[in-house]
N, C-alpha and C. Protein backbone atom coordinates (compact mmCIF):
# COMPACT_ATOMS: atom_id res chain seq x y z
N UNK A 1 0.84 -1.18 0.00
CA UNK A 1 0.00 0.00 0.00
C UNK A 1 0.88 1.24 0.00
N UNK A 2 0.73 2.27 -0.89
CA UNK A 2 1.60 3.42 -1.10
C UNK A 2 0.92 4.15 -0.23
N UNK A 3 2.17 5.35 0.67
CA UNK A 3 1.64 5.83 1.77
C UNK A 3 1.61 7.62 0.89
N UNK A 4 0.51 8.26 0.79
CA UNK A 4 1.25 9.31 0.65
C UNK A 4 0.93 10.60 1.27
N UNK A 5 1.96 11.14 1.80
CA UNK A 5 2.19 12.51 2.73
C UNK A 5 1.56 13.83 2.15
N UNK A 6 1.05 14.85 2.80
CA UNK A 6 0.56 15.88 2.31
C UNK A 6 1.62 16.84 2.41
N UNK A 7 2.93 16.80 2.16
CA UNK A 7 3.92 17.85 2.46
C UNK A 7 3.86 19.06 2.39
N UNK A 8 3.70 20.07 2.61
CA UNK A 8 3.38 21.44 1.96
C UNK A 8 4.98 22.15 2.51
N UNK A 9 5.59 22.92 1.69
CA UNK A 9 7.01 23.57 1.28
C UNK A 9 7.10 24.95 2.09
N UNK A 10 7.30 24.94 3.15
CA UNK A 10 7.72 26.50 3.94
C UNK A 10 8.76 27.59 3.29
N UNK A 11 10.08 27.09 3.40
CA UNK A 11 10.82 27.87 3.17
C UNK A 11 12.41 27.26 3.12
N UNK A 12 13.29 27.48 2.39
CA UNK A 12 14.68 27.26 1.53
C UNK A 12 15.42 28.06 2.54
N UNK A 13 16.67 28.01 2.96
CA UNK A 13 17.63 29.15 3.50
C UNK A 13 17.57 30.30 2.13
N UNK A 14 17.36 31.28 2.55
CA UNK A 14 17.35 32.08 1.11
C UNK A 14 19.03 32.14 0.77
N UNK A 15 20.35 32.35 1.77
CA UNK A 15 21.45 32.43 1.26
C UNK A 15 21.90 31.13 0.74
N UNK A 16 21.44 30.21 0.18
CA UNK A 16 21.91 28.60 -0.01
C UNK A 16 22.11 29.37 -1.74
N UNK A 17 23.03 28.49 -2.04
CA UNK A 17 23.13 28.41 -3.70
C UNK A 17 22.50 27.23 -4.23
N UNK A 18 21.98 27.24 -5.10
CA UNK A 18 21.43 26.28 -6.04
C UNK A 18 20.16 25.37 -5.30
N UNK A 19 19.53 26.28 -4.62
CA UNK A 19 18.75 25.65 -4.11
C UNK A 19 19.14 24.76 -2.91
N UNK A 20 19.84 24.23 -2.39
CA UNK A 20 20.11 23.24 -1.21
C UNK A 20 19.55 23.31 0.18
N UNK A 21 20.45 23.17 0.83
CA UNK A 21 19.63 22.65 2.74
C UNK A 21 20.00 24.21 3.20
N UNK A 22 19.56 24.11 3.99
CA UNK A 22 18.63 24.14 4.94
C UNK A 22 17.15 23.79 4.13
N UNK A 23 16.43 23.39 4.90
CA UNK A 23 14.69 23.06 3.92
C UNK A 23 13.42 22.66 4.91
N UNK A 24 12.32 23.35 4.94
CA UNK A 24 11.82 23.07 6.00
C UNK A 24 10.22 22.97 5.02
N UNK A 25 9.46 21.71 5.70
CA UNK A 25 8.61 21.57 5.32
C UNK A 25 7.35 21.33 6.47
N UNK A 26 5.81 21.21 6.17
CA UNK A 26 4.97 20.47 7.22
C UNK A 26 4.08 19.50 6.69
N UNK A 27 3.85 18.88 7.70
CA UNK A 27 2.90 17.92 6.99
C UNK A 27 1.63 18.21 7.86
N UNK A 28 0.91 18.60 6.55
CA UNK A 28 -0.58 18.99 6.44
C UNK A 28 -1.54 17.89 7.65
N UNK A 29 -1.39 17.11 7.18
CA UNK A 29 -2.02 15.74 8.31
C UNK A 29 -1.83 15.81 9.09
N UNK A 30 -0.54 15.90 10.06
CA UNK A 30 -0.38 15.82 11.15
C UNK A 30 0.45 17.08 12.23
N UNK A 31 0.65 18.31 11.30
CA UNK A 31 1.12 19.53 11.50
C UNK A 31 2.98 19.25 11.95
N UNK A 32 3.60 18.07 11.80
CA UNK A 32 4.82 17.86 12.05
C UNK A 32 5.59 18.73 11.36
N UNK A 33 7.25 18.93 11.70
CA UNK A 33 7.63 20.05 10.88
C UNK A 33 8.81 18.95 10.20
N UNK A 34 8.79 19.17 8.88
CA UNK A 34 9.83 18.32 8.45
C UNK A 34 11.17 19.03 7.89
N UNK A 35 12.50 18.77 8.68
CA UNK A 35 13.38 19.40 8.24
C UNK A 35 14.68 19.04 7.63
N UNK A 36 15.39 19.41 6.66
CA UNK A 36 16.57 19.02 5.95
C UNK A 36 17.62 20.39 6.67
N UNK A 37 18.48 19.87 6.72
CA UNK A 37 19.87 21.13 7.55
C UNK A 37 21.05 20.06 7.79
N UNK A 38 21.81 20.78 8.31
CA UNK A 38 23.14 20.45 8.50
C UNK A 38 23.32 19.39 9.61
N UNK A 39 24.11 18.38 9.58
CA UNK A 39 24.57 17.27 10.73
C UNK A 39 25.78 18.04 11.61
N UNK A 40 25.20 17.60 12.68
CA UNK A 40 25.93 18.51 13.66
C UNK A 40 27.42 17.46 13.77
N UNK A 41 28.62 18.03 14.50
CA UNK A 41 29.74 17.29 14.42
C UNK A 41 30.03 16.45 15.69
N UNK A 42 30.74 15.67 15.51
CA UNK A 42 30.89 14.37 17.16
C UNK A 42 30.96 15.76 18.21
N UNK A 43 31.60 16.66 18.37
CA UNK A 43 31.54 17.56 19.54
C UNK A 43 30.31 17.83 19.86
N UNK A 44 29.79 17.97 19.08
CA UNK A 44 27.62 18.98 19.45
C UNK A 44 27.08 17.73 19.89
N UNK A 45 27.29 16.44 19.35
CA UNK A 45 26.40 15.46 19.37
C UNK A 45 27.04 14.72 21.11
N UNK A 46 27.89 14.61 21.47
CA UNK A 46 28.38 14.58 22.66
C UNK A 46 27.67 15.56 23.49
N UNK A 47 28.03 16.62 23.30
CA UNK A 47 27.19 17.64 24.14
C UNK A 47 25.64 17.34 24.48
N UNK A 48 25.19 16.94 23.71
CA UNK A 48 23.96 16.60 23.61
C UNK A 48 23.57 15.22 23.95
N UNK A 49 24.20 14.65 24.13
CA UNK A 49 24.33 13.39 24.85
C UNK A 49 23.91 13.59 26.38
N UNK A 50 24.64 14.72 26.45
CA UNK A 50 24.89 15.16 27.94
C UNK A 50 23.74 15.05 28.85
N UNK A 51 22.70 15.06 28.04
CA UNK A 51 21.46 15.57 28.60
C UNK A 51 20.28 14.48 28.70
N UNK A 52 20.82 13.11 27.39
CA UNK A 52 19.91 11.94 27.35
C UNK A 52 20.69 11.65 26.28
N UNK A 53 19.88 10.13 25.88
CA UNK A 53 20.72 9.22 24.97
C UNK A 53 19.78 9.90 23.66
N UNK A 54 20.50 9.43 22.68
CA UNK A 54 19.74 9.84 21.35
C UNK A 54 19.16 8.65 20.55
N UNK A 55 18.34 8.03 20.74
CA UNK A 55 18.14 6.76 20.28
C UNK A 55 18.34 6.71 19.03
N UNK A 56 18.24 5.69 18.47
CA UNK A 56 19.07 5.20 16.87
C UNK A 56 18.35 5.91 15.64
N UNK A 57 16.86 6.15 16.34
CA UNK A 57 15.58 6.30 15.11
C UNK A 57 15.54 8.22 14.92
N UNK A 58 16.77 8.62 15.93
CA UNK A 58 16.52 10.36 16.11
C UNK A 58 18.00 10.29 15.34
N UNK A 59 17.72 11.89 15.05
CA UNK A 59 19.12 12.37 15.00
C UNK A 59 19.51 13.71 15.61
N UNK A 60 19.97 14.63 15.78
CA UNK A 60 20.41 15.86 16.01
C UNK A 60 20.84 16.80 14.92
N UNK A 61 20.02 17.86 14.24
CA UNK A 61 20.71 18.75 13.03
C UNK A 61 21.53 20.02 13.70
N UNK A 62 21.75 20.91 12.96
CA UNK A 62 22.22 22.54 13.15
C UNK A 62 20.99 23.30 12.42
N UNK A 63 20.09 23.67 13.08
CA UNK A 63 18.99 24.93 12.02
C UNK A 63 19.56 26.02 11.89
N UNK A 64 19.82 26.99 11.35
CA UNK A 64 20.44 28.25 10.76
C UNK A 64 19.27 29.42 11.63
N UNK A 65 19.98 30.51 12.69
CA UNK A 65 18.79 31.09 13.01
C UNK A 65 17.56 31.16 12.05
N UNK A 66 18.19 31.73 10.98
CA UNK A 66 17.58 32.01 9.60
C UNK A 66 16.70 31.42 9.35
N UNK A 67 16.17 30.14 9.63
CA UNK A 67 15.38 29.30 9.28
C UNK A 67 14.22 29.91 9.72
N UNK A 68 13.88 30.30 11.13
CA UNK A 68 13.06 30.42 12.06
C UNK A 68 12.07 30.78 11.30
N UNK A 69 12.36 32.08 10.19
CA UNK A 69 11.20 32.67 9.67
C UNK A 69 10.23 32.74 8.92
N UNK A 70 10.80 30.74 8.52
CA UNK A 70 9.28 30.13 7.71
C UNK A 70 8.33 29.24 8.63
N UNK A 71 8.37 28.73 10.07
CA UNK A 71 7.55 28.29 11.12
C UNK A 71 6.73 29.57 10.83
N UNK A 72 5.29 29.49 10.58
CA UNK A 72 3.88 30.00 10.86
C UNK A 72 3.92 30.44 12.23
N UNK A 73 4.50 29.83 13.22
CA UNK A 73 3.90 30.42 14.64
C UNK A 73 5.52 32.06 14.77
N UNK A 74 6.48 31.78 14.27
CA UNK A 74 7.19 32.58 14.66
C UNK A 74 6.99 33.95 13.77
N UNK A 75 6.60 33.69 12.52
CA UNK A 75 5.74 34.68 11.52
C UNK A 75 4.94 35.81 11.32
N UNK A 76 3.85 34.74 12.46
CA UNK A 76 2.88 35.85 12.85
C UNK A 76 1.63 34.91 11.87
N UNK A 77 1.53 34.35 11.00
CA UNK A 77 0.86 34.25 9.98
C UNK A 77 0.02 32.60 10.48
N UNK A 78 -0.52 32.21 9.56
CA UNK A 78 -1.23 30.89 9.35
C UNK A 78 -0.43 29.90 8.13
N UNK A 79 0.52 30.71 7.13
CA UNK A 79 1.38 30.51 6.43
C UNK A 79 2.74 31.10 6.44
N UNK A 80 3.34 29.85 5.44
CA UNK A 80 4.81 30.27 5.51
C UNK A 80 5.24 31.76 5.01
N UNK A 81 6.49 32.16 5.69
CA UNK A 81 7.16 33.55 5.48
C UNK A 81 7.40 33.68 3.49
N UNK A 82 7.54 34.70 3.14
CA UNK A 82 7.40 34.85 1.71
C UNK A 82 9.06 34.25 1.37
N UNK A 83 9.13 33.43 0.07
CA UNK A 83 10.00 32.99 -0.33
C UNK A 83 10.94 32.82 -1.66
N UNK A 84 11.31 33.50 -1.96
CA UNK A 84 11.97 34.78 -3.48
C UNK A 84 12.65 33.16 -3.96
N UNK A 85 13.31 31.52 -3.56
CA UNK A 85 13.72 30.93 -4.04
C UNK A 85 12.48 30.53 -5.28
N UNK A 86 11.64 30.60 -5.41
CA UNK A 86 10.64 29.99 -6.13
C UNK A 86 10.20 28.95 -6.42
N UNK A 87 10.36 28.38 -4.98
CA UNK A 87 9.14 26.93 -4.80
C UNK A 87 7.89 27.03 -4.80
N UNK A 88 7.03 25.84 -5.29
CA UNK A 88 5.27 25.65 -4.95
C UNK A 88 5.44 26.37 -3.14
């Protein structure tokens, strides 16, 4: 059975070239935020250890402050922040 997601496209790092990561998306169904960004390095991920284990099925990224300003709640809005890369 094919599963398929209602993804809807927030917002790109606007300083990325050629389109790449940072990338933040939601899913319509279940309001989750889905994100593409940077892998943090053995130092951050230690650090973060510090605090609890990271089980196998998580991971830990780096979000770019920058990102913040396609989340709807940090916005102000019901939708994503305006986005000059020219995604749907």
């Amino acid at each position: 059975m094919e599963v398929i997601m209602a993804l809807r496209f927030l917002g790109i790092n606007p300083g990325t070239p050629n389109d790449g990561s940072p990338t933040i998306w939601i899913d319509e169904e279940t309001g989750d935020y889905i994100v593409q960004s940077y892998k943090v390095d053995e130092a951050i991920l230690e650090e973060c250890r510090k605090t609890g284990d990271i089980p196998g099925h998580e991971t830990v990224i780096r979000l770019p402050a920058v990102m913040m300003q396609f989340f709807p709640e940090v916005n102000g809005t019901t939708e994503a922040a305006s986005n000059d890369i020219g995604h749907p």
